[in-house]
N, C-alpha and C. Protein backbone atom coordinates (compact mmCIF):
# COMPACT_ATOMS: atom_id res chain seq x y z
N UNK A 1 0.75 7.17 34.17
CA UNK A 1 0.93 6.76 32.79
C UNK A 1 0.34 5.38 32.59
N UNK A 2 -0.52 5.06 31.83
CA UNK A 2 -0.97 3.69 31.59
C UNK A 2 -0.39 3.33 29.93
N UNK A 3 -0.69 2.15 29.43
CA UNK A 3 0.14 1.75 28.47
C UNK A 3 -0.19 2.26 27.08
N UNK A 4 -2.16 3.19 27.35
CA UNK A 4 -2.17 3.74 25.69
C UNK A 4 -1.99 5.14 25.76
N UNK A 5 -1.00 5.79 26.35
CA UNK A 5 -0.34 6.64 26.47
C UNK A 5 0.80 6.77 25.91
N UNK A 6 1.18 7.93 25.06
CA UNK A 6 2.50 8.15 24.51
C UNK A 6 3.06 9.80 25.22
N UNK A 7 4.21 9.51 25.29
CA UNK A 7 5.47 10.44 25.27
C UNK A 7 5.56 11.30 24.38
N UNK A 8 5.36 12.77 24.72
CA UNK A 8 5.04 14.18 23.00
C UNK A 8 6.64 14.21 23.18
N UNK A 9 6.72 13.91 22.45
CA UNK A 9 8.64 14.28 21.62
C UNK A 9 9.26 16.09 21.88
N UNK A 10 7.96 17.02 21.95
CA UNK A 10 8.25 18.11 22.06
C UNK A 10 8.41 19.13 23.60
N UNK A 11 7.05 18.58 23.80
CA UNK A 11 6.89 19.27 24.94
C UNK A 11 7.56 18.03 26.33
N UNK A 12 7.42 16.73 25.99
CA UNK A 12 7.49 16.06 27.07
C UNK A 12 5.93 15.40 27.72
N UNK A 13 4.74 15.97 27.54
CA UNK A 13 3.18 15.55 28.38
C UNK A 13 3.52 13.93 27.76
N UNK A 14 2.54 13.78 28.88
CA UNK A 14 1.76 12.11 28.25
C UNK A 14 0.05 12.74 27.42
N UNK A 15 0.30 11.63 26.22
CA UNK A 15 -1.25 12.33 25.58
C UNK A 15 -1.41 10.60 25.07
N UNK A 16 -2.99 10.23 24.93
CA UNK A 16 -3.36 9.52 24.48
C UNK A 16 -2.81 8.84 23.49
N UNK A 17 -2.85 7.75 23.13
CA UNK A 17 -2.25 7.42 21.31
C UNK A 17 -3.27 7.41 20.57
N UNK A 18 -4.25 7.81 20.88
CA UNK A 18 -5.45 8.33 19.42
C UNK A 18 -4.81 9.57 19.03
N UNK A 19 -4.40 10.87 19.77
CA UNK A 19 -4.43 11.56 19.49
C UNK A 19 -3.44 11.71 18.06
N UNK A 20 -3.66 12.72 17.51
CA UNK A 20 -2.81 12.79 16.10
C UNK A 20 -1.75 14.23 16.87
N UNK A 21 -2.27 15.14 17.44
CA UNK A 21 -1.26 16.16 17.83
C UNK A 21 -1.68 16.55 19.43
N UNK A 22 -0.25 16.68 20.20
CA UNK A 22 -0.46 16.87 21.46
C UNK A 22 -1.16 17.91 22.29
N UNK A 23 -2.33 17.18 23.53
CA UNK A 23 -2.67 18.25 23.84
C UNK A 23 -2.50 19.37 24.69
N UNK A 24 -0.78 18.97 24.55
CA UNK A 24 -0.37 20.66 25.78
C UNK A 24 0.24 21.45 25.07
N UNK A 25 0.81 21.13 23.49
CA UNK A 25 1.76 21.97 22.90
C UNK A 25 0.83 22.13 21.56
N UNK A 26 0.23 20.99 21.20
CA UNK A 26 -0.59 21.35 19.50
C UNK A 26 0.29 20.59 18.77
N UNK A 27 1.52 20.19 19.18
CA UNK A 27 2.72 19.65 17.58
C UNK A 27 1.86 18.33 17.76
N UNK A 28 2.04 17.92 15.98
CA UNK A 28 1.67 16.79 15.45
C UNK A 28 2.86 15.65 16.34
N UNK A 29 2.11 14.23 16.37
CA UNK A 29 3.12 12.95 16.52
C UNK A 29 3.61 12.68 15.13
N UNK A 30 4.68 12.47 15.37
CA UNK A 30 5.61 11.45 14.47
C UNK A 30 5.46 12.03 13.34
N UNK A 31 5.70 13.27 12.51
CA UNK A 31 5.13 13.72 11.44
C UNK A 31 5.81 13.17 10.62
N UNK A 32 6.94 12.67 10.47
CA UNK A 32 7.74 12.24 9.65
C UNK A 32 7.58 10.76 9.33
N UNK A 33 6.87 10.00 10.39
CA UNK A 33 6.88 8.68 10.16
C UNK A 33 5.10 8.90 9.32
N UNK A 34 4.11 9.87 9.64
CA UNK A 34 2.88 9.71 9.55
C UNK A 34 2.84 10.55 7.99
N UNK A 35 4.10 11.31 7.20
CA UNK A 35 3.99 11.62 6.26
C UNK A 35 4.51 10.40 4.96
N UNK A 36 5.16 9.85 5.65
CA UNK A 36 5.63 8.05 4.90
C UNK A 36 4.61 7.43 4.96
N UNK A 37 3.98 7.42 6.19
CA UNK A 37 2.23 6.19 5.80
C UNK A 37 1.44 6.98 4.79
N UNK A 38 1.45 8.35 4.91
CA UNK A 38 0.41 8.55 3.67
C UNK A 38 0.94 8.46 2.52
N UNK A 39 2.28 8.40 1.97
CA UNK A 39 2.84 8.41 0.91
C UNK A 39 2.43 7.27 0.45
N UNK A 40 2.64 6.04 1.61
CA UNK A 40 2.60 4.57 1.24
C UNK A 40 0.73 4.25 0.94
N UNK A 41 0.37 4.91 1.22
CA UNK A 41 -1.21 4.27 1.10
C UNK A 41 -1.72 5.39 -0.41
N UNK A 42 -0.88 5.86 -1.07
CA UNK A 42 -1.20 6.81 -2.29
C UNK A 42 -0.63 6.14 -3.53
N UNK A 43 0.33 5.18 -2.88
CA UNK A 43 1.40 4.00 -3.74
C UNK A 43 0.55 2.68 -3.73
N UNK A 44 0.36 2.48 -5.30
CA UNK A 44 -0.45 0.70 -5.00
C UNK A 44 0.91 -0.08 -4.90
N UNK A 45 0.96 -1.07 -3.92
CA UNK A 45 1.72 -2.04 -3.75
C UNK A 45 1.65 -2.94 -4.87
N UNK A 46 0.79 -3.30 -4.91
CA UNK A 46 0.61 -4.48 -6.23
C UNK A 46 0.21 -3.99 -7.61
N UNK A 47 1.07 -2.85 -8.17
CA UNK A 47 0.09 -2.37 -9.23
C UNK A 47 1.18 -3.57 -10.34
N UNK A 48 -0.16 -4.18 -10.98
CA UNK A 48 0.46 -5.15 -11.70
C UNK A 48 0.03 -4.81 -13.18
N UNK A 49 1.01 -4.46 -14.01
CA UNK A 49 0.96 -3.95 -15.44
C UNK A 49 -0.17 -4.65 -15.88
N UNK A 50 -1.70 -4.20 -16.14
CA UNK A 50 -2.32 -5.09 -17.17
C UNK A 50 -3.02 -3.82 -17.87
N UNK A 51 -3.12 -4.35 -19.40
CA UNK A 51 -4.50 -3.49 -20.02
C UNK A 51 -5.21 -2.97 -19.52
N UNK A 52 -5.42 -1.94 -19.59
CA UNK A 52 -6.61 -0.88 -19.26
C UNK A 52 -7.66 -0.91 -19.87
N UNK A 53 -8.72 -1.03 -18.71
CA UNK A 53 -10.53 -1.25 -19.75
C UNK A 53 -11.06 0.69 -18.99
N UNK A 54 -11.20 1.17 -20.36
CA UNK A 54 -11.74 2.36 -20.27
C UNK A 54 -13.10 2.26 -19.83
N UNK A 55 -13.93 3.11 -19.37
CA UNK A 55 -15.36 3.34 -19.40
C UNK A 55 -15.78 3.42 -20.68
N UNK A 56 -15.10 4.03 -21.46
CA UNK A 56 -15.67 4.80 -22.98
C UNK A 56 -14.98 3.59 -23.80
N UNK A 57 -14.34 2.48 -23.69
CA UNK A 57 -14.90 1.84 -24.28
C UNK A 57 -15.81 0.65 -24.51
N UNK A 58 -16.28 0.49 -26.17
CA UNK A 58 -17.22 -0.56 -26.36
C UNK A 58 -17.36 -1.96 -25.68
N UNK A 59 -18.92 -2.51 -25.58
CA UNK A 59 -18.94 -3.71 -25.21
C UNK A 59 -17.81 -4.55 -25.76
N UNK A 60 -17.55 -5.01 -26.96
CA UNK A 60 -16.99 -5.84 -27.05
C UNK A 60 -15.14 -5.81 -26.80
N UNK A 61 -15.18 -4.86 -26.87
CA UNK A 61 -13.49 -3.98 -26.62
C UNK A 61 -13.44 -4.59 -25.07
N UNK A 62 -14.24 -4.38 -24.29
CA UNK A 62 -14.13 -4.26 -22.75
C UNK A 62 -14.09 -5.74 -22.73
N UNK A 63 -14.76 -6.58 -23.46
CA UNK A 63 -14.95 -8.65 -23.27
C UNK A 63 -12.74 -8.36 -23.68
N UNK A 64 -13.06 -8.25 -24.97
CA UNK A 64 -11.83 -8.51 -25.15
C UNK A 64 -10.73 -8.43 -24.13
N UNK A 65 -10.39 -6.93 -23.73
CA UNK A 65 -9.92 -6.07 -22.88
C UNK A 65 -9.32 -7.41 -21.53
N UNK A 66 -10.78 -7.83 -21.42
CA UNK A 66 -10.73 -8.58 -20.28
C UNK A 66 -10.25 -9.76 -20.56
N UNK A 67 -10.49 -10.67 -21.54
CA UNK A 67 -9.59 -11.74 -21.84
C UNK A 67 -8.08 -11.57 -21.93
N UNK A 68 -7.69 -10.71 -22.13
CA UNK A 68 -6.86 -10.16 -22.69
C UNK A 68 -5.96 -9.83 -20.41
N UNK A 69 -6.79 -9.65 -20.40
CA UNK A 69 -5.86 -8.86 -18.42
C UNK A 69 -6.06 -10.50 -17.78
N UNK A 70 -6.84 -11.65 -18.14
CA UNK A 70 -6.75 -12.68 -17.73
C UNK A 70 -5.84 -13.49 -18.22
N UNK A 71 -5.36 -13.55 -19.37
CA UNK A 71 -3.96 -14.28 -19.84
C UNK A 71 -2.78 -13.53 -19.09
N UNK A 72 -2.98 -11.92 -18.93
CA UNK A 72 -1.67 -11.19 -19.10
C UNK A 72 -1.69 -11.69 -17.06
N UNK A 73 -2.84 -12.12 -16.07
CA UNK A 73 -2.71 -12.65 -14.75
C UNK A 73 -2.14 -14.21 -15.13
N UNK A 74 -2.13 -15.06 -16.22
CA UNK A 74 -2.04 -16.53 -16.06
C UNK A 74 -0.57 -16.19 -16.41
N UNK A 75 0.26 -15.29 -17.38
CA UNK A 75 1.58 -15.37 -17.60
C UNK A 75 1.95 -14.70 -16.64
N UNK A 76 1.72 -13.77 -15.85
CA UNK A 76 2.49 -13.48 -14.78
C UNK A 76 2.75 -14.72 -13.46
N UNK A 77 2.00 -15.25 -13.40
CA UNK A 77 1.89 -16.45 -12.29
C UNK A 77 2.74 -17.19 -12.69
N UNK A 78 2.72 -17.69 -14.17
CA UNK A 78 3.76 -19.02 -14.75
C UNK A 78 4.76 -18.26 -14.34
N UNK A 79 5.31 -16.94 -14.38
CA UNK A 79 6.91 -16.25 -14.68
C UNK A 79 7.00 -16.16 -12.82
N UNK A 80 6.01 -15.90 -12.45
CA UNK A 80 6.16 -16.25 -10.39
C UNK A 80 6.34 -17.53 -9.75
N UNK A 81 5.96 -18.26 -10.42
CA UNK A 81 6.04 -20.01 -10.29
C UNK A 81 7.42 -20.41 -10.44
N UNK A 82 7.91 -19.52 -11.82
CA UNK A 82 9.18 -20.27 -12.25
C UNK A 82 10.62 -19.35 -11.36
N UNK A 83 9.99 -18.15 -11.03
CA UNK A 83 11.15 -17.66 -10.06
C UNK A 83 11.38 -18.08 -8.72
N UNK A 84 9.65 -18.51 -7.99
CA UNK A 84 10.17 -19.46 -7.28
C UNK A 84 10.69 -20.60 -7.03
N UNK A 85 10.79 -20.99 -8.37
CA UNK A 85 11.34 -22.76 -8.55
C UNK A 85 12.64 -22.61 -8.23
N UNK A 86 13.18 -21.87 -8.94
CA UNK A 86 14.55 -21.25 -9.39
C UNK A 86 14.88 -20.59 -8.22
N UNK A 87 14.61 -20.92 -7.57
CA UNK A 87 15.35 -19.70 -5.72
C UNK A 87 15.03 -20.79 -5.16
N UNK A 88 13.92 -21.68 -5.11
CA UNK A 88 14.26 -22.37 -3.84
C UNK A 88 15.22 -23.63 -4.63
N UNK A 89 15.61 -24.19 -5.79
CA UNK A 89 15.91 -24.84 -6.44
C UNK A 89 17.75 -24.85 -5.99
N UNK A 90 17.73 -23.17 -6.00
CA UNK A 90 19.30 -22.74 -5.38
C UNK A 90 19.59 -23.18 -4.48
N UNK A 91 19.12 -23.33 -3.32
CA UNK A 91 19.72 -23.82 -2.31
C UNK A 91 20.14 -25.59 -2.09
């Protein structure tokens, strides 16, 4: 056994840790932990509420659009600024 070797939960073999499913039995690793990573990478972490700039719409809609997702980034920061004031302020 060397150290990039894992333990198959099912059968018992040692199989590589590239592998995704073992090669003496076929069962997947960790399906349960590897069905949570794909959940998590289908989830944006940071989806941060701003206006939506369509394709279909106009030049000047889309300038706007965009002024418009750059204030709505400068008030979110002031309202992140002031929650951290206010937490570390608590202690």
């Amino acid at each position: 056994m060397s150290k990039h070797e894992r333990k198959c939960e099912h059968c018992g073999e040692w199989n590589d840790v590239q592998l995704e499913t073992c090669k003496s039995c076929g069962e997947a690793f960790n399906k349960v932990f590897r069905a949570h990573m794909a959940k998590l990478k289908k989830k944006k972490i940071f989806d941060i509420p701003l206006i939506e700039i369509k394709e279909t719409d106009a030049p000047p809609i889309k300038i706007l659009k965009k002024v418009v997702q750059f204030h709505q980034l400068i008030f979110y920061a002031i309202i992140g600024f002031l929650v951290y004031l206010s937490t570390s302020l608590a202690h």
